[in-house]
N, C-alpha and C. Protein backbone atom coordinates (compact mmCIF):
# COMPACT_ATOMS: atom_id res chain seq x y z
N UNK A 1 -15.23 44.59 65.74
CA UNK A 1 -16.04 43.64 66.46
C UNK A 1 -15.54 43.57 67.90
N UNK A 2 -16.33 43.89 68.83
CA UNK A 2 -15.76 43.83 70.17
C UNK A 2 -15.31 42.32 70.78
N UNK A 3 -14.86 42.35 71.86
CA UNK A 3 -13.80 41.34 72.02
C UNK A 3 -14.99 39.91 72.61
N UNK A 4 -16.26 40.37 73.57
CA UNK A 4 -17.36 39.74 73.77
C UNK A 4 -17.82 38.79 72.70
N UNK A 5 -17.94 39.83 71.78
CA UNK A 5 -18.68 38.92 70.58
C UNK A 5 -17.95 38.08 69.87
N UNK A 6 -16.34 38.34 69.99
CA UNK A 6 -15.92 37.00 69.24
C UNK A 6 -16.01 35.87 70.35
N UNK A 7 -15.87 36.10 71.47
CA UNK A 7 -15.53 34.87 71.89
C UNK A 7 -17.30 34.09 72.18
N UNK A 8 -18.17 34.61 71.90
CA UNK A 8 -19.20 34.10 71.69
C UNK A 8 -19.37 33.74 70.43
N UNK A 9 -18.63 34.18 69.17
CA UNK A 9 -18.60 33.35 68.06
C UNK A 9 -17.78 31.90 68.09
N UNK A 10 -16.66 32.20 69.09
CA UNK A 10 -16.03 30.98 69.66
C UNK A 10 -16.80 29.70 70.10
N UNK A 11 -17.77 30.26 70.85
CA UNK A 11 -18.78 29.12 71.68
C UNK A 11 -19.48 28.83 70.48
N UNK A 12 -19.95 29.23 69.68
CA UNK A 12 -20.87 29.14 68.77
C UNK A 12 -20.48 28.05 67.72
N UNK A 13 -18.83 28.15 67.47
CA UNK A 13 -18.43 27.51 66.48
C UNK A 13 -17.91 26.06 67.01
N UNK A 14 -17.94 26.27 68.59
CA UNK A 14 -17.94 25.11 69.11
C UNK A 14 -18.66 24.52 68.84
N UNK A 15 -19.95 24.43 69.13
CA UNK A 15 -21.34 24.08 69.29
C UNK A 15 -21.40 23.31 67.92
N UNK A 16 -21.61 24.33 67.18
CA UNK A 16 -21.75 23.74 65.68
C UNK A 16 -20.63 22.62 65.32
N UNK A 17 -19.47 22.71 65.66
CA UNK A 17 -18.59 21.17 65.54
C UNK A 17 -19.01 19.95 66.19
N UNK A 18 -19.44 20.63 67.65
CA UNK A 18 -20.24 19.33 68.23
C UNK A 18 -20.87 18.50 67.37
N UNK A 19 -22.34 19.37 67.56
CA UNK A 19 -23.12 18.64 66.59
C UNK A 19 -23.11 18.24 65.03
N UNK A 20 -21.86 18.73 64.10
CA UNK A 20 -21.93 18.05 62.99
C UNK A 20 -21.16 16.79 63.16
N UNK A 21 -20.19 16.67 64.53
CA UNK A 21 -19.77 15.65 64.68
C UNK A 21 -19.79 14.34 64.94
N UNK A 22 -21.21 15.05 66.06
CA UNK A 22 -21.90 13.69 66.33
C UNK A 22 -23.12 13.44 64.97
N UNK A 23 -23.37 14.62 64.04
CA UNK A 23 -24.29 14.01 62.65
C UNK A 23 -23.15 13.33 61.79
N UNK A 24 -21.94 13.41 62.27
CA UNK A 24 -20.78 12.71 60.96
C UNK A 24 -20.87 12.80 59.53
N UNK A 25 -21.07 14.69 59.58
CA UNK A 25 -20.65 15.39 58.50
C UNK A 25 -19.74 16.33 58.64
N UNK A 26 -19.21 15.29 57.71
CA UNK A 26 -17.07 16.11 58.10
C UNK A 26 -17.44 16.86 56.86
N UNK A 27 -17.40 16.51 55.69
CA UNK A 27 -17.79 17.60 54.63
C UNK A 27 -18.25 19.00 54.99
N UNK A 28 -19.13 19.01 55.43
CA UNK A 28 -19.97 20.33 56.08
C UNK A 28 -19.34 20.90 57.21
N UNK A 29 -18.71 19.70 57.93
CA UNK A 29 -17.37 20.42 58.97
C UNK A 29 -16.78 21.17 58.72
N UNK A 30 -15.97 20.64 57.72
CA UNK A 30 -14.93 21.40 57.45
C UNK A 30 -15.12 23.03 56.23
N UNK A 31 -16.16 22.78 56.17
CA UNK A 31 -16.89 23.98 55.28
C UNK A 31 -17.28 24.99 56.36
N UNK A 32 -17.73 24.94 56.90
CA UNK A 32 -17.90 25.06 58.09
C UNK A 32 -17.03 26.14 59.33
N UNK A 33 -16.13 25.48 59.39
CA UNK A 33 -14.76 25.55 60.08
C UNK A 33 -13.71 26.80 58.68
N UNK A 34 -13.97 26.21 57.53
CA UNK A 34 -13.54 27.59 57.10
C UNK A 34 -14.19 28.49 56.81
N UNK A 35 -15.38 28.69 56.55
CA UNK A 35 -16.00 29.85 56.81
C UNK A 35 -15.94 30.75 57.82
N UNK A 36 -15.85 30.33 59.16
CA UNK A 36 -15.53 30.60 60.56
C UNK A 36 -14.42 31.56 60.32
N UNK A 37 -13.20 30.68 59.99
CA UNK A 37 -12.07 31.71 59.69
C UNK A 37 -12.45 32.44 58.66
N UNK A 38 -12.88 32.68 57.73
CA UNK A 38 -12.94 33.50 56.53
C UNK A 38 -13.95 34.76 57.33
N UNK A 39 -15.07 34.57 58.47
CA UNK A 39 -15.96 35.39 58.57
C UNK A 39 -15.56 37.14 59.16
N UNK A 40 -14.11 37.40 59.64
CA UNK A 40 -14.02 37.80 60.22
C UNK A 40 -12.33 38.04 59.47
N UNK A 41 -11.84 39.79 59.21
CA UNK A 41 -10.65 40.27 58.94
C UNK A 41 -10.18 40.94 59.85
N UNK A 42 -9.37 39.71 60.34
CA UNK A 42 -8.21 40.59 61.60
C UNK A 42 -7.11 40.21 61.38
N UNK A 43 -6.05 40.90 62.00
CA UNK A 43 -4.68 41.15 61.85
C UNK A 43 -3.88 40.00 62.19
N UNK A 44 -3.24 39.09 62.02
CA UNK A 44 -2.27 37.96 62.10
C UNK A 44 -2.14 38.35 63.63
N UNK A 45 -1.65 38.82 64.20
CA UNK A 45 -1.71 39.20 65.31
C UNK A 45 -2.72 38.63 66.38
N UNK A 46 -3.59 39.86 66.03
CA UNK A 46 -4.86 39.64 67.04
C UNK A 46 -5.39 38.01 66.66
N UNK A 47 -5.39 37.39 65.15
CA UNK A 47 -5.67 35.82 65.19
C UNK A 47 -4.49 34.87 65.95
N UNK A 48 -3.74 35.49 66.11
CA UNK A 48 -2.46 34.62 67.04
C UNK A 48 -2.88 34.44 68.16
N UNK A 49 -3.02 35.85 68.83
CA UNK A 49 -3.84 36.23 70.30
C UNK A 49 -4.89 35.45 70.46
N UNK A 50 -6.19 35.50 69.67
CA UNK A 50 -7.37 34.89 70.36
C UNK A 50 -7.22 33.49 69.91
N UNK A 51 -6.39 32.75 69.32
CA UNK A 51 -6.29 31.23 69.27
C UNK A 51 -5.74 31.11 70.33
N UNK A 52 -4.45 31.46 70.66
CA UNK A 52 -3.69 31.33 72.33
C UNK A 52 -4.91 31.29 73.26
N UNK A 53 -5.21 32.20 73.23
CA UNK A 53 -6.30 32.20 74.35
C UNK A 53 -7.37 30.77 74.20
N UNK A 54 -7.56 30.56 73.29
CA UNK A 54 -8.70 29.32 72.99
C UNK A 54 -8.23 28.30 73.63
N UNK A 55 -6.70 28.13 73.00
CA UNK A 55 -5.99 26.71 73.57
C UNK A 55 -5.52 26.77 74.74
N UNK A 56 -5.49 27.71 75.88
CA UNK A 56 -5.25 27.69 76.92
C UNK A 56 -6.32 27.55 77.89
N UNK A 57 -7.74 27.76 77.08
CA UNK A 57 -9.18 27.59 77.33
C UNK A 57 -9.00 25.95 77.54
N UNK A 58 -8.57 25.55 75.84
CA UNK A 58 -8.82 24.08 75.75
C UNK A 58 -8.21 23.26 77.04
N UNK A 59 -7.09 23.32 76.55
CA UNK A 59 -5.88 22.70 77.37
C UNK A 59 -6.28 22.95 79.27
N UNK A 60 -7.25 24.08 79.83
CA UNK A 60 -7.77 23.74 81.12
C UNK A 60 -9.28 22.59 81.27
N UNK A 61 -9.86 22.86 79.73
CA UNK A 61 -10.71 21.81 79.80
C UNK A 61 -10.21 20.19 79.06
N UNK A 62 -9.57 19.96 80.24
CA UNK A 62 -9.03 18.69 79.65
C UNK A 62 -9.83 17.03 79.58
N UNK A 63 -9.74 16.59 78.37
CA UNK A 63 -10.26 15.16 78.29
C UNK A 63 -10.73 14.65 79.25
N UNK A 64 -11.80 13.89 79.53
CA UNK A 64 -12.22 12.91 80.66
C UNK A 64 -12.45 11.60 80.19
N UNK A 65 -12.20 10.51 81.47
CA UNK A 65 -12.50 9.44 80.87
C UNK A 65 -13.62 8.89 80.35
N UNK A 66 -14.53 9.79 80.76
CA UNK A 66 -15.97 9.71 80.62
C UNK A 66 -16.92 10.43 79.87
N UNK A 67 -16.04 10.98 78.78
CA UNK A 67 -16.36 12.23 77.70
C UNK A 67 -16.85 11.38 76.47
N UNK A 68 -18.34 11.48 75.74
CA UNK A 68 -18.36 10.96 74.58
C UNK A 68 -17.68 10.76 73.10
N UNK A 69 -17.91 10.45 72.72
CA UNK A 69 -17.14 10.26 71.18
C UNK A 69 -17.11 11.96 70.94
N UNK A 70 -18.75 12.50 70.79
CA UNK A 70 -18.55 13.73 70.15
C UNK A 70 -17.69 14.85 70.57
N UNK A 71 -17.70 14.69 71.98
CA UNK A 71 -16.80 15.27 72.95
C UNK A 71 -15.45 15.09 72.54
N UNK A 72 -15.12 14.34 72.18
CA UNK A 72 -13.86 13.88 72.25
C UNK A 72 -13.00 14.37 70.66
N UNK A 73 -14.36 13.87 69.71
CA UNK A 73 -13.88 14.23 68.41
C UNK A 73 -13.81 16.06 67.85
N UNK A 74 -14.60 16.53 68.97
CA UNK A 74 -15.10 17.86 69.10
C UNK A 74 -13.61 18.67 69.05
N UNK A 75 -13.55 18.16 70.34
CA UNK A 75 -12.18 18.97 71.52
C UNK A 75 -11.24 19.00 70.38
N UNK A 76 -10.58 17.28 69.91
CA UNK A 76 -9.94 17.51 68.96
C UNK A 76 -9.77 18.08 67.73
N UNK A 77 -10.82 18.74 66.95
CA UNK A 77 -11.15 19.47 65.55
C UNK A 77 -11.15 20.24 66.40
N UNK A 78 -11.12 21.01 67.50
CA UNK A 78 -11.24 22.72 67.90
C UNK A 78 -9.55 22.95 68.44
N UNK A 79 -9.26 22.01 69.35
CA UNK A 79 -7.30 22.30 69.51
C UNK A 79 -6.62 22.49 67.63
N UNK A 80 -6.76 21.43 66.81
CA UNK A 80 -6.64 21.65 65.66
C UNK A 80 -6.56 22.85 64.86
N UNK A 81 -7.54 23.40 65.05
CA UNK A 81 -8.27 24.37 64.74
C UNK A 81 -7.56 25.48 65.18
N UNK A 82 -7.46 25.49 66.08
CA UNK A 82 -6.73 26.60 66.80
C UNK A 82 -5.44 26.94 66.75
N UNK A 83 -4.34 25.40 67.07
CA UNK A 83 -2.86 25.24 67.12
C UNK A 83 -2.95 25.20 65.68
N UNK A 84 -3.78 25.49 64.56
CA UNK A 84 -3.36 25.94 63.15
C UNK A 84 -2.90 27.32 63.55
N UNK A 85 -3.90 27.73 63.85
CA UNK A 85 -4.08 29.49 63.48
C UNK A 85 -2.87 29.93 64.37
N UNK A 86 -2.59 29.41 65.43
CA UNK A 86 -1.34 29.79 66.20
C UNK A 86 -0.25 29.49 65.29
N UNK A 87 -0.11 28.60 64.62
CA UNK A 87 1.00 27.90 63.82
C UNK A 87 1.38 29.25 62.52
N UNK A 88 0.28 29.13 61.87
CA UNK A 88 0.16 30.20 60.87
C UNK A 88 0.84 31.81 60.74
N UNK A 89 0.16 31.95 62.25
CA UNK A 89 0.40 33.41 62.83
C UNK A 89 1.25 33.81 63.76
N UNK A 90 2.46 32.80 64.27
CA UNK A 90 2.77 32.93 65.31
C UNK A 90 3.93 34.27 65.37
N UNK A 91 4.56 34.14 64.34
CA UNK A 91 5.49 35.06 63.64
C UNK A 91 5.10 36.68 64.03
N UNK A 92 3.95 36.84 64.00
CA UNK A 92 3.33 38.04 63.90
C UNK A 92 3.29 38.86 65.37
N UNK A 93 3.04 37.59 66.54
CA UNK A 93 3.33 38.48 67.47
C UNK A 93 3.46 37.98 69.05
N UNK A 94 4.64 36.98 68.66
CA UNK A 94 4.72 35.97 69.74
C UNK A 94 6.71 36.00 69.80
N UNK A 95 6.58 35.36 71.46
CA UNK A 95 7.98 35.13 71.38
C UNK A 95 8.24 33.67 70.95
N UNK A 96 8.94 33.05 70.40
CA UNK A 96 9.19 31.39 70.76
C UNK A 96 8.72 30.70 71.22
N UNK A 97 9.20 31.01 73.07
CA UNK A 97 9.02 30.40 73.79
C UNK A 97 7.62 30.19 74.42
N UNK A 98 7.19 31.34 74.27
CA UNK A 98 5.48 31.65 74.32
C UNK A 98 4.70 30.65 73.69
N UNK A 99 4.88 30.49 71.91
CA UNK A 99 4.45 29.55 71.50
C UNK A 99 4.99 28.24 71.94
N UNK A 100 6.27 27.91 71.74
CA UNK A 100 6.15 26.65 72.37
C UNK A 100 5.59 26.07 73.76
N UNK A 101 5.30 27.15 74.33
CA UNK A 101 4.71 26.62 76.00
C UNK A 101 3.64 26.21 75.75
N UNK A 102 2.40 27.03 75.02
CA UNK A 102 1.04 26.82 75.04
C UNK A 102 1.22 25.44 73.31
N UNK A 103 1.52 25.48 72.54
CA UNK A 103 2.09 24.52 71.58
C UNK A 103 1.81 23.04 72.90
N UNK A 104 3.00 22.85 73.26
CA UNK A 104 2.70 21.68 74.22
C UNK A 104 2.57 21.78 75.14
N UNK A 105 1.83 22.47 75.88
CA UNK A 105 0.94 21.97 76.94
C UNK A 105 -0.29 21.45 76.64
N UNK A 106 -0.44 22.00 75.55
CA UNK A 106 -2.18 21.66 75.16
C UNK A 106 -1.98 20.22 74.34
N UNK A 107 -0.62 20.16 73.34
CA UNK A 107 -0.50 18.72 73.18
C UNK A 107 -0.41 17.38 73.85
N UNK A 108 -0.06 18.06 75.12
CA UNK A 108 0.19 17.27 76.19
C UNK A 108 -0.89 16.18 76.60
N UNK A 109 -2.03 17.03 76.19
CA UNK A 109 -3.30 16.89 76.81
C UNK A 109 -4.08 15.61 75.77
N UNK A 110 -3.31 15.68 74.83
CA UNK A 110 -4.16 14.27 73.31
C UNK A 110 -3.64 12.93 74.45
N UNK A 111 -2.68 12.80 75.46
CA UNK A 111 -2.47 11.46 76.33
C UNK A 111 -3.39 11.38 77.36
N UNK A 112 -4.51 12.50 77.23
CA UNK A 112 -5.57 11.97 78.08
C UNK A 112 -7.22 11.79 77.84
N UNK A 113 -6.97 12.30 76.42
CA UNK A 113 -7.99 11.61 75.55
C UNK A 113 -8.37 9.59 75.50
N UNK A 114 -9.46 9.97 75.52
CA UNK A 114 -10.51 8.33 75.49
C UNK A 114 -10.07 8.35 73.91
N UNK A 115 -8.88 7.31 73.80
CA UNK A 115 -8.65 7.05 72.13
C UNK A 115 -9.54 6.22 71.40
N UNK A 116 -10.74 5.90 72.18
CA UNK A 116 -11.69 4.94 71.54
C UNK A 116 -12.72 5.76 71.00
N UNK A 117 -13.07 7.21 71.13
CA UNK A 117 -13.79 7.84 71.07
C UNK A 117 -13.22 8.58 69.31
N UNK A 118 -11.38 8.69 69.80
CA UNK A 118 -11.04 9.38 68.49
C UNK A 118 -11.38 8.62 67.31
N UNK A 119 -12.25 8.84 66.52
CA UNK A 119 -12.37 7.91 65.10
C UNK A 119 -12.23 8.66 63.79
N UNK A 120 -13.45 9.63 63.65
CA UNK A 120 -13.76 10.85 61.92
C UNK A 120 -12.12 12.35 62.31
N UNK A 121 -11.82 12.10 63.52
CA UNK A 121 -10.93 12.87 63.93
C UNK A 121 -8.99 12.46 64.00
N UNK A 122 -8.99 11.29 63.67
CA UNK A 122 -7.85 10.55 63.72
C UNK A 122 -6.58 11.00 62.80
N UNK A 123 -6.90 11.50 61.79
CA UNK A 123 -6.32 12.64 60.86
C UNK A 123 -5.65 13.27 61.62
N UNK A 124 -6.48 14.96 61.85
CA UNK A 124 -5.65 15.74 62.81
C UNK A 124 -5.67 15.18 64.09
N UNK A 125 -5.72 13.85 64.58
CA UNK A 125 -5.31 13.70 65.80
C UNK A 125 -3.68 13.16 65.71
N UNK A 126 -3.45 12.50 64.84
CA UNK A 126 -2.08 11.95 64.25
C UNK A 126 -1.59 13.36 64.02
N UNK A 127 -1.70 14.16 63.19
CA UNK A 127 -0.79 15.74 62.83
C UNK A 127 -0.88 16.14 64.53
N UNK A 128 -1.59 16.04 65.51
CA UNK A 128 -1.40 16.99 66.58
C UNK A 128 0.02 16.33 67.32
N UNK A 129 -0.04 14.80 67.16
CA UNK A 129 0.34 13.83 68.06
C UNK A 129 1.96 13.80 67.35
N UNK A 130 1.93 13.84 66.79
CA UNK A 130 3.29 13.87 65.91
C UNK A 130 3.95 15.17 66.14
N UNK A 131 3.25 16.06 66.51
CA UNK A 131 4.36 17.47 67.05
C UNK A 131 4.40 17.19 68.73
N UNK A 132 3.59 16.46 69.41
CA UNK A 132 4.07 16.58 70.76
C UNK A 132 4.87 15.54 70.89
């Protein structure tokens, strides 16, 4: 699969979190969200690689004060999402320090989240918040 098309499966799977987020079906979310990972067999590696890249995506699009709930609950199920697959895979083809840089910088970023917005997301917002 060329490198284009995943990261347009990226946008795609954004999209679709958006909007089940703001329909507040976490069930189907999270069905959802693993299918995503299941759709596609690549190497621990290359899934290390293109999550890094996501969360360094994320972590420049940072929280606003003026970002909706879905926005907000979004961002957080997709850093999640991602600092899993980094977590998972990191072994495979990272240095340490590599991971820990992009690890918290992007955690950094849950102290500038609208916490009034975090609600169906408060779960992994506590697991994110507890490693930074």
């Amino acid at each position: 699969m060329a490198p284009l098309f995943r990261k347009h499966l990226f946008l795609e799977q954004r999209e679709l979190i958006q909007l089940l987020v703001l329909l507040k079906d976490f069930q189907l979310l999270r069905f959802i969200v693993l299918a995503f990972k299941m759709s596609e067999k690549i190497s621990a590696a290359e899934a290390y690689e293109l999550a890094v890249e996501e969360l360094f995506r994320l972590r420049d699009k940072r929280p606003l004060p003026d970002w909706t709930s879905g926005e907000a609950e979004a961002w957080v199920f997709d850093v999640h999402t991602q600092w899993s697959i980094c977590n998972q895979n990191w072994g495979a083809a990272a240095e340490e320090h590599e991971w820990h840089d992009v690890e918290y910088s992007v955690l950094a970023e849950l102290g500038s989240l609208p916490l009034r917005h975090v609600v169906y997301s408060r779960e992994v917002y506590n697991i994110l918040a507890s490693r930074g």
